[in-house]
N, C-alpha and C. Protein backbone atom coordinates (compact mmCIF):
# COMPACT_ATOMS: atom_id res chain seq x y z
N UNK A 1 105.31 90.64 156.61
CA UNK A 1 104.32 91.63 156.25
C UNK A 1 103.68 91.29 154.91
N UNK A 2 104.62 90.55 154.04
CA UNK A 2 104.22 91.02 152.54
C UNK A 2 102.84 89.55 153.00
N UNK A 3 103.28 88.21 153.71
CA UNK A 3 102.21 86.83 153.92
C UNK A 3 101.13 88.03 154.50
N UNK A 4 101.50 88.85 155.82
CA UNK A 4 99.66 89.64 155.82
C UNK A 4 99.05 90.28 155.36
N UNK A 5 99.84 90.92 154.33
CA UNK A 5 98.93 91.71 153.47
C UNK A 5 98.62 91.39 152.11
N UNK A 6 98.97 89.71 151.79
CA UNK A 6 98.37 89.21 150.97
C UNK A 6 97.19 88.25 151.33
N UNK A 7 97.06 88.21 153.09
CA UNK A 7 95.82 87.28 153.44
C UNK A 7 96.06 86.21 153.64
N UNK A 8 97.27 85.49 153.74
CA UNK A 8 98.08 84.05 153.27
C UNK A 8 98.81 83.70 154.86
N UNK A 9 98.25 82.33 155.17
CA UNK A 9 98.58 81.88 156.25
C UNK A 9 99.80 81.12 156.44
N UNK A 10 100.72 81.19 157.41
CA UNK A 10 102.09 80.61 156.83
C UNK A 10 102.71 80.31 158.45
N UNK A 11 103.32 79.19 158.79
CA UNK A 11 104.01 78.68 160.32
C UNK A 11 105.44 79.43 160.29
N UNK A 12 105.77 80.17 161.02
CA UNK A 12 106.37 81.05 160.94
C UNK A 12 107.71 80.15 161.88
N UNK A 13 108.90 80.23 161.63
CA UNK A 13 109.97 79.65 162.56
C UNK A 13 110.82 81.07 163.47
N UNK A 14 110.90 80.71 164.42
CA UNK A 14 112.03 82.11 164.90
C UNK A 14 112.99 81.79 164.52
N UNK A 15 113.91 82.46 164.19
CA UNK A 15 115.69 82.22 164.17
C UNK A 15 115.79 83.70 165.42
N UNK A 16 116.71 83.14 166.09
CA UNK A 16 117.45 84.16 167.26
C UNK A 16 118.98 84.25 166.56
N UNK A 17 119.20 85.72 165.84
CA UNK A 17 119.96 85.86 165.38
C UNK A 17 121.05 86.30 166.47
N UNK A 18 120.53 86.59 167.23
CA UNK A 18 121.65 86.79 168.93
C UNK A 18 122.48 85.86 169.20
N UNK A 19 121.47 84.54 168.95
CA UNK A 19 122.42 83.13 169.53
C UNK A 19 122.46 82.00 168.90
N UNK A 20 122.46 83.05 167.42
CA UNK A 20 123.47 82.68 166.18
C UNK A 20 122.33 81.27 165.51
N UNK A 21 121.34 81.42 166.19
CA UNK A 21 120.61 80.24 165.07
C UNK A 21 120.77 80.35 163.67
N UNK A 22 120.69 80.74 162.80
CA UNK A 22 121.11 81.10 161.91
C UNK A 22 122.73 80.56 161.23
N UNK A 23 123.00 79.86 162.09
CA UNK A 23 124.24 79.62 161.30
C UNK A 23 124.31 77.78 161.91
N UNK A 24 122.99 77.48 162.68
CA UNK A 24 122.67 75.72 163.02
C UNK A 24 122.71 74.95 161.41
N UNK A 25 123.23 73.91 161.56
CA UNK A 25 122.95 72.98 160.76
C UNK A 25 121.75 72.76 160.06
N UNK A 26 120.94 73.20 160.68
CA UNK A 26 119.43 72.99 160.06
C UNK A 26 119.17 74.53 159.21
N UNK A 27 119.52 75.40 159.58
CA UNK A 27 118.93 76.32 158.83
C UNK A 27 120.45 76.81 158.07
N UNK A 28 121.32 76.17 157.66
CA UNK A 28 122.24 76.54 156.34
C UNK A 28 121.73 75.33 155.89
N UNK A 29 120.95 74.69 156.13
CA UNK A 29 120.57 73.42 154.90
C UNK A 29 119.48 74.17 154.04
N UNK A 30 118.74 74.73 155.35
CA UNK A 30 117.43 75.89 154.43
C UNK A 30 117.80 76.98 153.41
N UNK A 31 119.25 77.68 153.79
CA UNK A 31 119.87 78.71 153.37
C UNK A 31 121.31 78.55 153.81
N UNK A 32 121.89 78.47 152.69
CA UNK A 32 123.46 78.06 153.26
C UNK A 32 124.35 79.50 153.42
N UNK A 33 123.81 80.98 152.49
CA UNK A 33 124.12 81.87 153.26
C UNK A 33 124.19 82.15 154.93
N UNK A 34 123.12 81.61 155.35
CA UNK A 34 122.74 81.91 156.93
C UNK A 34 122.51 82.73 157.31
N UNK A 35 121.40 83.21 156.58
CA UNK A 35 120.62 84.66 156.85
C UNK A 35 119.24 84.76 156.79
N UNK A 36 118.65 85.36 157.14
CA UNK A 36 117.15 85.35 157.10
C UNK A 36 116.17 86.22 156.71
N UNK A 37 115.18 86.19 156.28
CA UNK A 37 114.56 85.00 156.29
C UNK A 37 114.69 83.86 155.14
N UNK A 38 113.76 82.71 154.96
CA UNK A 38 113.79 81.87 154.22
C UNK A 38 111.86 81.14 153.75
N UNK A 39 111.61 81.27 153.08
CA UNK A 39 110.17 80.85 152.44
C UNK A 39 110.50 79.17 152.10
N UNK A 40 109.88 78.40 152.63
CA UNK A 40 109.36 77.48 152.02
C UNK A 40 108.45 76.94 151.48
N UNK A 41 108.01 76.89 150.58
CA UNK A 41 106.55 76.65 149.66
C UNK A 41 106.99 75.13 148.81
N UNK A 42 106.33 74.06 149.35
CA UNK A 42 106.45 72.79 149.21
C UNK A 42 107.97 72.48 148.90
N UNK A 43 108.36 72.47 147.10
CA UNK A 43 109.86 71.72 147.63
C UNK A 43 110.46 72.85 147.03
N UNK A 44 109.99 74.44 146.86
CA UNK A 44 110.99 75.60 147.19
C UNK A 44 111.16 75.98 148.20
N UNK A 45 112.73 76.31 148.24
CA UNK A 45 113.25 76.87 149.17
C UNK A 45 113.74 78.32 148.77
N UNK A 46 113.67 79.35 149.18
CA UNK A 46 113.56 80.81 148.71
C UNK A 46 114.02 81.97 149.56
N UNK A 47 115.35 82.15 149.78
CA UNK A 47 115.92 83.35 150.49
C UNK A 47 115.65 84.66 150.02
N UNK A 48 116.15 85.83 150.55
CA UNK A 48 116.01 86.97 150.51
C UNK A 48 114.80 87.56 149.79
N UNK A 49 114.54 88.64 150.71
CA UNK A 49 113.26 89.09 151.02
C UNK A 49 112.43 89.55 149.89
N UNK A 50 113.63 90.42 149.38
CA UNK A 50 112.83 90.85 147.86
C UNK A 50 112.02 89.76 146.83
N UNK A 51 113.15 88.88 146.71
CA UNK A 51 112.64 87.69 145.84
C UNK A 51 111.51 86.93 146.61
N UNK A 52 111.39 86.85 147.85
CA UNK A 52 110.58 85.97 148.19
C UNK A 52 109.04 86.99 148.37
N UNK A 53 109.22 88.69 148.25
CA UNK A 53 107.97 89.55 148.18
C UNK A 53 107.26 89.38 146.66
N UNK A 54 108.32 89.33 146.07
CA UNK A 54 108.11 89.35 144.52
C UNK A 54 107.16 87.66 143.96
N UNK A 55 107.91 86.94 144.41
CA UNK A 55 107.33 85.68 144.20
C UNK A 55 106.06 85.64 144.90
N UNK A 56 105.54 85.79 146.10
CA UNK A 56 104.16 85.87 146.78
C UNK A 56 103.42 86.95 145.86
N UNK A 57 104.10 87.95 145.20
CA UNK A 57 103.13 88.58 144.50
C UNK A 57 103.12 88.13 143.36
N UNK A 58 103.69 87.40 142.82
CA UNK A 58 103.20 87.18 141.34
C UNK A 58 102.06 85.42 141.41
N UNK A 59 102.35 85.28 142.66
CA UNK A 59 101.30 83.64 142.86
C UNK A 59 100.19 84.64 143.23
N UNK A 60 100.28 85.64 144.23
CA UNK A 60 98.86 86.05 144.60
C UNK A 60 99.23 87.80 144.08
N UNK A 61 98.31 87.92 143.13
CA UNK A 61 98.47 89.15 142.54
C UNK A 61 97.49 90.20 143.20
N UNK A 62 96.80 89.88 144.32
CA UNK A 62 95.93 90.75 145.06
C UNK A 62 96.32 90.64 146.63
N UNK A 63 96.34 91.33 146.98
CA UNK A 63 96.24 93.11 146.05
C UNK A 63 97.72 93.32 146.29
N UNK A 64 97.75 94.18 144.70
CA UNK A 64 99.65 94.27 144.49
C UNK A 64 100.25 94.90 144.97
N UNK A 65 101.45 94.38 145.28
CA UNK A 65 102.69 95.27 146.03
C UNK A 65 103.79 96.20 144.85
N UNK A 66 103.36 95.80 143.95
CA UNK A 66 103.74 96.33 142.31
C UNK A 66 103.04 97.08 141.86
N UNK A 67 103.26 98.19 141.23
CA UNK A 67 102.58 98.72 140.14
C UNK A 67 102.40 98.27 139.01
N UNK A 68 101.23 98.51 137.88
CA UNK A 68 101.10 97.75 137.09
C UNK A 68 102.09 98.34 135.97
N UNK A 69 102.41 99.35 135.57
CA UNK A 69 103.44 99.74 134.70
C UNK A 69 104.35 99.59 135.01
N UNK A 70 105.36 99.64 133.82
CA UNK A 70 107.00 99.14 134.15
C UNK A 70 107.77 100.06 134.66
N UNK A 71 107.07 101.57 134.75
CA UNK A 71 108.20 102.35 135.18
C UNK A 71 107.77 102.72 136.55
N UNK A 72 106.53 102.30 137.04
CA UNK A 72 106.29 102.39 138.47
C UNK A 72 107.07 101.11 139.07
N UNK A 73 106.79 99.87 138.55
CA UNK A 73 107.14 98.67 139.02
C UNK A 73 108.63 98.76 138.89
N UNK A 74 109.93 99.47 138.31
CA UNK A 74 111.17 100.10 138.06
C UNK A 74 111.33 100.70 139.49
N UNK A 75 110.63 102.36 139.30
CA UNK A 75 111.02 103.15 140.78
C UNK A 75 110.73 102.21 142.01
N UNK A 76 109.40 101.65 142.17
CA UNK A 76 109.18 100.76 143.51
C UNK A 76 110.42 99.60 143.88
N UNK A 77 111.38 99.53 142.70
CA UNK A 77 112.25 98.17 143.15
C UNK A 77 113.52 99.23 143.36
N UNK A 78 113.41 100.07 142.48
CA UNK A 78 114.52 100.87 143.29
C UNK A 78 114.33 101.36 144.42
N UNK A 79 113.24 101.91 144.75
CA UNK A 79 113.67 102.47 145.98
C UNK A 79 113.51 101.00 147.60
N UNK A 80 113.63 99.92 147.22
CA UNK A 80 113.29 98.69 147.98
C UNK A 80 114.75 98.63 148.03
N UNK A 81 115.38 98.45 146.67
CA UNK A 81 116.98 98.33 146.47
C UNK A 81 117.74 99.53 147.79
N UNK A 82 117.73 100.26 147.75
CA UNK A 82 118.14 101.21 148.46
C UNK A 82 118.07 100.81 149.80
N UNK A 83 116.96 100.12 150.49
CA UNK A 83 117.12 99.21 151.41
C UNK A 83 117.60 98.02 151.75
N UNK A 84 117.18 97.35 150.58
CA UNK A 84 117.79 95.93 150.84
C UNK A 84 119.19 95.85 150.40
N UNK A 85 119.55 96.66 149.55
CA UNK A 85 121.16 96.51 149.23
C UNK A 85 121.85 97.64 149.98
N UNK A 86 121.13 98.99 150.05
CA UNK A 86 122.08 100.03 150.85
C UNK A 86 121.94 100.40 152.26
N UNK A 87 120.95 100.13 153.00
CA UNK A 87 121.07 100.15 154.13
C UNK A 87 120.34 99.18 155.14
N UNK A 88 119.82 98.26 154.62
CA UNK A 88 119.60 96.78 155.51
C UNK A 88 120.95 96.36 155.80
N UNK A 89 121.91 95.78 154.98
CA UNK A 89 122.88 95.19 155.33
C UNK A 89 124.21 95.66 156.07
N UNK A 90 124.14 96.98 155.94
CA UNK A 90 125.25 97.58 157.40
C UNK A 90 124.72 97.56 158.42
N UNK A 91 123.39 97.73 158.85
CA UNK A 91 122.80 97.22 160.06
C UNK A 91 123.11 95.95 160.85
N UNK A 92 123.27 95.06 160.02
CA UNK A 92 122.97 93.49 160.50
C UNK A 92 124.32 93.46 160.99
N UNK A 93 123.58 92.36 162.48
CA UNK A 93 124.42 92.09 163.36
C UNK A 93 126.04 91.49 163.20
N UNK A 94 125.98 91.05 162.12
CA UNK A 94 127.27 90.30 161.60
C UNK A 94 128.32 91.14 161.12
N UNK A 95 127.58 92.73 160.49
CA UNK A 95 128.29 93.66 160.26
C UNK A 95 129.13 94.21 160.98
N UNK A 96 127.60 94.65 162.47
CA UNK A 96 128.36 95.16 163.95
C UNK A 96 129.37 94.30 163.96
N UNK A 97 129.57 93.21 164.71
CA UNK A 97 130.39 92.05 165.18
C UNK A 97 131.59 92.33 164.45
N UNK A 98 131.71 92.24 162.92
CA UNK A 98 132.63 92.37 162.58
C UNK A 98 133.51 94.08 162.66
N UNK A 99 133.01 95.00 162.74
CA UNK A 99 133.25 95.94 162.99
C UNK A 99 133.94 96.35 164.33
N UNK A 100 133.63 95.66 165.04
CA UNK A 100 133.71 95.66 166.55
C UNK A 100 135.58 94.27 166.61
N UNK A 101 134.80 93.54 166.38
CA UNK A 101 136.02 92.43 166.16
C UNK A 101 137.52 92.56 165.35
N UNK A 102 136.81 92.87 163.99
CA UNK A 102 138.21 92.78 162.63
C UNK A 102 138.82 94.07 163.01
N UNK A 103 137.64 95.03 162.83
CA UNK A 103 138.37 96.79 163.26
C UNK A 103 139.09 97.53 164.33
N UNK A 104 138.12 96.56 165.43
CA UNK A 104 138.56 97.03 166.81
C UNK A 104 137.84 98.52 167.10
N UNK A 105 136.40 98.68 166.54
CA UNK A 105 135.37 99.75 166.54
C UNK A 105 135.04 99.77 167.91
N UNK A 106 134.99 100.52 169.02
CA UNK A 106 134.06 100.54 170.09
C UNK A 106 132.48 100.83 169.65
N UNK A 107 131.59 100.23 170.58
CA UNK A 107 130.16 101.11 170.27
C UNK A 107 129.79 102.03 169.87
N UNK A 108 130.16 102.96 170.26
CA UNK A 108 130.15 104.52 170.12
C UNK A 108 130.34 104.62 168.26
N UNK A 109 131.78 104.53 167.89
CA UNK A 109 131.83 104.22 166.73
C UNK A 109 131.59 103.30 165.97
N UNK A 110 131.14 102.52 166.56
CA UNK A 110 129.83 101.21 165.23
C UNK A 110 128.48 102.32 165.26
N UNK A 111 127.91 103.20 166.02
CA UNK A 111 127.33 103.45 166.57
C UNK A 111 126.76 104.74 165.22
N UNK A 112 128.24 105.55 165.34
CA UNK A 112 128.24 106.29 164.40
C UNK A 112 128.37 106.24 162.70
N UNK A 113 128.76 104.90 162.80
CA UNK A 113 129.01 104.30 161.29
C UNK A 113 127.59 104.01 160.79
N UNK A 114 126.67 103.34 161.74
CA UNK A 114 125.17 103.04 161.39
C UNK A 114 124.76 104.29 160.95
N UNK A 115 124.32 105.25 161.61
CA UNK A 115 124.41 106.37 161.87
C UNK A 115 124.27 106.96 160.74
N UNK A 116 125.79 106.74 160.02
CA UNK A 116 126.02 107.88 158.50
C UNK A 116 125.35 107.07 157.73
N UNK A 117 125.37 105.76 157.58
CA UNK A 117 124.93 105.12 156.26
C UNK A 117 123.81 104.92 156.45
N UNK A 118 123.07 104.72 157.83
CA UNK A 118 121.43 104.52 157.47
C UNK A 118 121.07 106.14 156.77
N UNK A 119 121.55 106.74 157.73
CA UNK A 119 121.24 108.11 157.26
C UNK A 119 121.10 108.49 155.92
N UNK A 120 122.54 108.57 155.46
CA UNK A 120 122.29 108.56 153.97
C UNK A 120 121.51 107.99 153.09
N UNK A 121 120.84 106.73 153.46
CA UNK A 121 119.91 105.88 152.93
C UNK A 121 118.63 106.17 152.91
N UNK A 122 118.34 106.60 154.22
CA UNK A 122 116.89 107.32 154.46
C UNK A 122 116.61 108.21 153.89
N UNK A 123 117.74 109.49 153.99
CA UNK A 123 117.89 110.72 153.02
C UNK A 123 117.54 110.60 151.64
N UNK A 124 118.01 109.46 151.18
CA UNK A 124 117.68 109.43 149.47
C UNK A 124 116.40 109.00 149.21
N UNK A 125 115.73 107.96 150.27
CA UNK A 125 113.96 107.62 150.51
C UNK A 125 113.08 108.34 150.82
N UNK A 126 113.36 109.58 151.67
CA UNK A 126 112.98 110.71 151.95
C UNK A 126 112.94 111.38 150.64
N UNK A 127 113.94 111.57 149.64
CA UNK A 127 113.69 112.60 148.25
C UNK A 127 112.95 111.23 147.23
N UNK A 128 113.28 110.01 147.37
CA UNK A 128 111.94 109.48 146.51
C UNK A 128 110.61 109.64 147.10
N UNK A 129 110.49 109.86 148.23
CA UNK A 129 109.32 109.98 148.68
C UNK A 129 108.40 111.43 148.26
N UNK A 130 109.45 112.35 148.59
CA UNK A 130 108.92 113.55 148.44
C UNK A 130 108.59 113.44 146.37
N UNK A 131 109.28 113.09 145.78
CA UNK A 131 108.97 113.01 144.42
C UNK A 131 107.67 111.90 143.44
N UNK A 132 107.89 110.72 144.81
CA UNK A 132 106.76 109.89 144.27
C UNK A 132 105.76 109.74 145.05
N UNK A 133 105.75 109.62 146.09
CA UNK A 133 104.89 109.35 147.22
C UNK A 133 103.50 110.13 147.61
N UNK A 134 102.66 108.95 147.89
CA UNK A 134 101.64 109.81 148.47
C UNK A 134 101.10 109.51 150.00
N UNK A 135 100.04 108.61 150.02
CA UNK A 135 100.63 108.10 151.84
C UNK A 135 101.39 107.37 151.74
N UNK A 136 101.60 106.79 150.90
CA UNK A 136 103.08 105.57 150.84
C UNK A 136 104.48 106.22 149.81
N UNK A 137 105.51 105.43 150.08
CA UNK A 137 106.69 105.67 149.52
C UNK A 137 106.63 106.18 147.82
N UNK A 138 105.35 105.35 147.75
CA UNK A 138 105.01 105.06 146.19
C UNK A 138 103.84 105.29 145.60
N UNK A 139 103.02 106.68 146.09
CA UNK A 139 101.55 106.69 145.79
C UNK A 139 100.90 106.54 146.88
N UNK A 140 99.27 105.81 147.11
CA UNK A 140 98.52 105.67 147.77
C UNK A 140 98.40 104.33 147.97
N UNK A 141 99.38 103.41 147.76
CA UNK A 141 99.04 101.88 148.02
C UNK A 141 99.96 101.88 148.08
N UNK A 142 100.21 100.06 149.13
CA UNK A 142 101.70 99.53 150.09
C UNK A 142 102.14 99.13 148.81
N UNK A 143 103.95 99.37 148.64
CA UNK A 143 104.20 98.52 147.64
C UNK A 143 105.00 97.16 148.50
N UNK A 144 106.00 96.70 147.67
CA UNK A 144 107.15 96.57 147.71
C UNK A 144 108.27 97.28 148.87
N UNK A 145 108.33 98.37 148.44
CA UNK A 145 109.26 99.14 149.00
C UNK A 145 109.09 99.56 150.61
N UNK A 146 107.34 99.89 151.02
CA UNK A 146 107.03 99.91 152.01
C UNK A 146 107.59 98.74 153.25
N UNK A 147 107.24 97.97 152.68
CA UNK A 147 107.26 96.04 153.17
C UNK A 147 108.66 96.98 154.02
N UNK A 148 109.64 96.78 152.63
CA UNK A 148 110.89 96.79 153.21
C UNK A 148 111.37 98.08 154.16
N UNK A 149 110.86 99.22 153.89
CA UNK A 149 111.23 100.35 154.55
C UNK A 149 110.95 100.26 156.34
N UNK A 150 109.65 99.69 156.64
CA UNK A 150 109.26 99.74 157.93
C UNK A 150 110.29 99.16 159.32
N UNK A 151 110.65 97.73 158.45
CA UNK A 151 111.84 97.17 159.62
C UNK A 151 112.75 97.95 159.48
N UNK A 152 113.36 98.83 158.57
CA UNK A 152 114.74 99.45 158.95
C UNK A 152 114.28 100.92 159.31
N UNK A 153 112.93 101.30 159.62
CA UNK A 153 112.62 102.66 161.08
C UNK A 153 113.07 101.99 162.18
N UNK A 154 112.11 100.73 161.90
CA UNK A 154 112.59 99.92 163.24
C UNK A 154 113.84 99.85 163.80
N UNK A 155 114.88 99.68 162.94
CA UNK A 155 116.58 99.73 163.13
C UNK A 155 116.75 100.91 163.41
N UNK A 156 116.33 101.97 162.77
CA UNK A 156 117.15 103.29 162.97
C UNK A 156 116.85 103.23 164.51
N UNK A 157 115.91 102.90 164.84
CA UNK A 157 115.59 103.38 166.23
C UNK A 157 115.70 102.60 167.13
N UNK A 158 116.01 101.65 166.96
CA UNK A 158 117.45 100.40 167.83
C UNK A 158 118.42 100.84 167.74
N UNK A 159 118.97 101.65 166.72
CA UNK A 159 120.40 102.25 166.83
C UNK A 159 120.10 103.52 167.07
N UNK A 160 119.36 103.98 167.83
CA UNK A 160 119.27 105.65 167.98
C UNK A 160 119.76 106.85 167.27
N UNK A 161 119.24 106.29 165.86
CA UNK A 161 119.07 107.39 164.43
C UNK A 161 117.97 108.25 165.01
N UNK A 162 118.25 109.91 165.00
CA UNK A 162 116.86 110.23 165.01
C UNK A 162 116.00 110.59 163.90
N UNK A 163 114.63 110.43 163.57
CA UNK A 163 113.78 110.54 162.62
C UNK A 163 113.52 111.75 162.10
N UNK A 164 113.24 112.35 162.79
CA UNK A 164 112.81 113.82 162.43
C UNK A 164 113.04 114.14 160.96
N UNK A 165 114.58 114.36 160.47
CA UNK A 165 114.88 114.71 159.29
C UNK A 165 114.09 114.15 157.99
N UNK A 166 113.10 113.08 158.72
CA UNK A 166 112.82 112.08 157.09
C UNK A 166 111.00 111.88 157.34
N UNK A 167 110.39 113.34 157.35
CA UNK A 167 108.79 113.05 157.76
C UNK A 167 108.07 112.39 156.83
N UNK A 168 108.30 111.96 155.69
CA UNK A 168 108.02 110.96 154.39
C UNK A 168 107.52 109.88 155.07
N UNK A 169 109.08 109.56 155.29
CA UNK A 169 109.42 108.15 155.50
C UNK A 169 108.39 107.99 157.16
N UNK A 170 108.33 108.58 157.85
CA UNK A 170 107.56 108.38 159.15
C UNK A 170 105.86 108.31 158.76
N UNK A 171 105.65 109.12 158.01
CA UNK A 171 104.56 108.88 157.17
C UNK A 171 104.20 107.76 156.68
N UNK A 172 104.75 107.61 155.59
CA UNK A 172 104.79 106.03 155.04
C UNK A 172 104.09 104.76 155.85
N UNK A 173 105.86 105.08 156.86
CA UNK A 173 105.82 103.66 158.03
C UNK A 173 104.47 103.97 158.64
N UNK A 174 103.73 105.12 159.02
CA UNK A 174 102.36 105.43 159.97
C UNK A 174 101.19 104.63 159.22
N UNK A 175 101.32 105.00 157.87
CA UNK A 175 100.11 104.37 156.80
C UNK A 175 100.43 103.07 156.58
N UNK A 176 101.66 102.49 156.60
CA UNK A 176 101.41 100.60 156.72
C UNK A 176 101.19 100.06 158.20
N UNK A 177 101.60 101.07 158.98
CA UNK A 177 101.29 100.24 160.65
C UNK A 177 99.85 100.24 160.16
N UNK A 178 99.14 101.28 159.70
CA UNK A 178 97.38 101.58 160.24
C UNK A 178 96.90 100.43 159.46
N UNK A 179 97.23 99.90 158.27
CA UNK A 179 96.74 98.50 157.75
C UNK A 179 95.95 97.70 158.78
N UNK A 180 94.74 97.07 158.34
CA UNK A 180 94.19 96.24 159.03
C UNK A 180 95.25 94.92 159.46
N UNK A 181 95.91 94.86 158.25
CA UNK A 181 96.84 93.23 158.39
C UNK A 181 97.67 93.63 158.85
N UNK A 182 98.33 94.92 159.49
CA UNK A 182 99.77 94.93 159.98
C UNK A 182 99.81 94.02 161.30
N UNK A 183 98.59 94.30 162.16
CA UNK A 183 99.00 93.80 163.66
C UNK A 183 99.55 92.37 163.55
N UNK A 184 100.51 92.54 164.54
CA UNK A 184 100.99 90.67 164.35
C UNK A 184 101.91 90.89 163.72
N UNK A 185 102.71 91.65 162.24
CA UNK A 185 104.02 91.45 162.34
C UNK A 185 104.92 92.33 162.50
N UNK A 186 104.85 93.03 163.79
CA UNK A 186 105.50 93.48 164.16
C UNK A 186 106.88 93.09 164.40
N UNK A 187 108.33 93.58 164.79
CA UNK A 187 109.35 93.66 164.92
C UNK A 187 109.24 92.39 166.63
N UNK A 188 109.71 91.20 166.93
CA UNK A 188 110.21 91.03 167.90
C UNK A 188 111.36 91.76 168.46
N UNK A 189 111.39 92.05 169.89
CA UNK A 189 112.43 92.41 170.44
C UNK A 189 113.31 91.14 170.92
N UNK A 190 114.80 91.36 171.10
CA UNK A 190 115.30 90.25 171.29
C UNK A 190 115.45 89.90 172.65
């Protein structure tokens, strides 16, 4: 999202995190975590998402995903943080798996574990929203935080979170789909 809505053309690779590409020889050479995504820009190589939104915005500063003050450009990384550190990563499949595997979780209860913690996550994006937000998470322009908020509606609703409770956040996600540049990166299904 953050390459279309800076205008910036880029060859995009799939990783099928289903059947574990992500952990091929070729892409722990790209990222030896084995996670995705990964930016390459000549001889950088550049994991996780934040850093690699942040870096496209500071090469192309139009139009910003930042605010220009420090205490907007502060709240917008917090409330991104809240995704990328508090509820992106109980989602991911490696989590399930292990939950299911180490714990001996049935579905049902991986099910419900997503469940509480996306929840709780959304809940707290939902009260930044209601405190900062205007069509977006963060005012009237996509930040940062947007980028990141949209794929994990997408999750809640692969894991059959229901929305209702968080009309912010449905908001939000409505005003970056309507973007001219959204079409095209949408969520593949697997």
């Amino acid at each position: 999202m953050a390459l279309a809505a800076k205008g910036l053309a880029a060859t995009q690779v799939p990783i099928s995190l289903i059947a574990a590409e992500q952990r091929s020889a070729a892409h722990l050479d790209r990222n030896p975590q084995g996670l995705v995504p990964v930016l390459i820009d000549d001889q950088l190589v550049l994991s996780q998402s934040l850093a690699i939104i942040e870096y496209l915005d500071e090469l192309h500063p139009e139009p910003p995903l930042l605010p220009a003050d420090a205490a907007g450009r502060a709240l917008v990384r917090s409330a991104a943080l809240v995704i990328a550190a508090d509820v992106h990563p109980l989602g991911n499949l490696r989590v399930q798996r292990w939950l299911k595997a180490e714990m001996g979780q049935d579905e049902a209860a991986v099910q419900r574990w997503l469940h509480q913690w996306m929840g709780d996550g959304l809940a707290a994006l939902e009260a930044f929203a209601t405190s900062h937000g205007g069509r977006f998470l963060f005012g009237d322009r996509v930040t940062l935080a947007d980028l990141c908020l949209v794929p994990q509606m997408y999750n809640a609703r692969r894991f059959g979170l229901p929305l209702a409770p968080w009309p912010r956040l449905l908001a939000a996600e409505q005003a970056v789909m309507a973007q001219p540049w959204f079409a095209g990166t949408e969520p593949v299904e697997p």
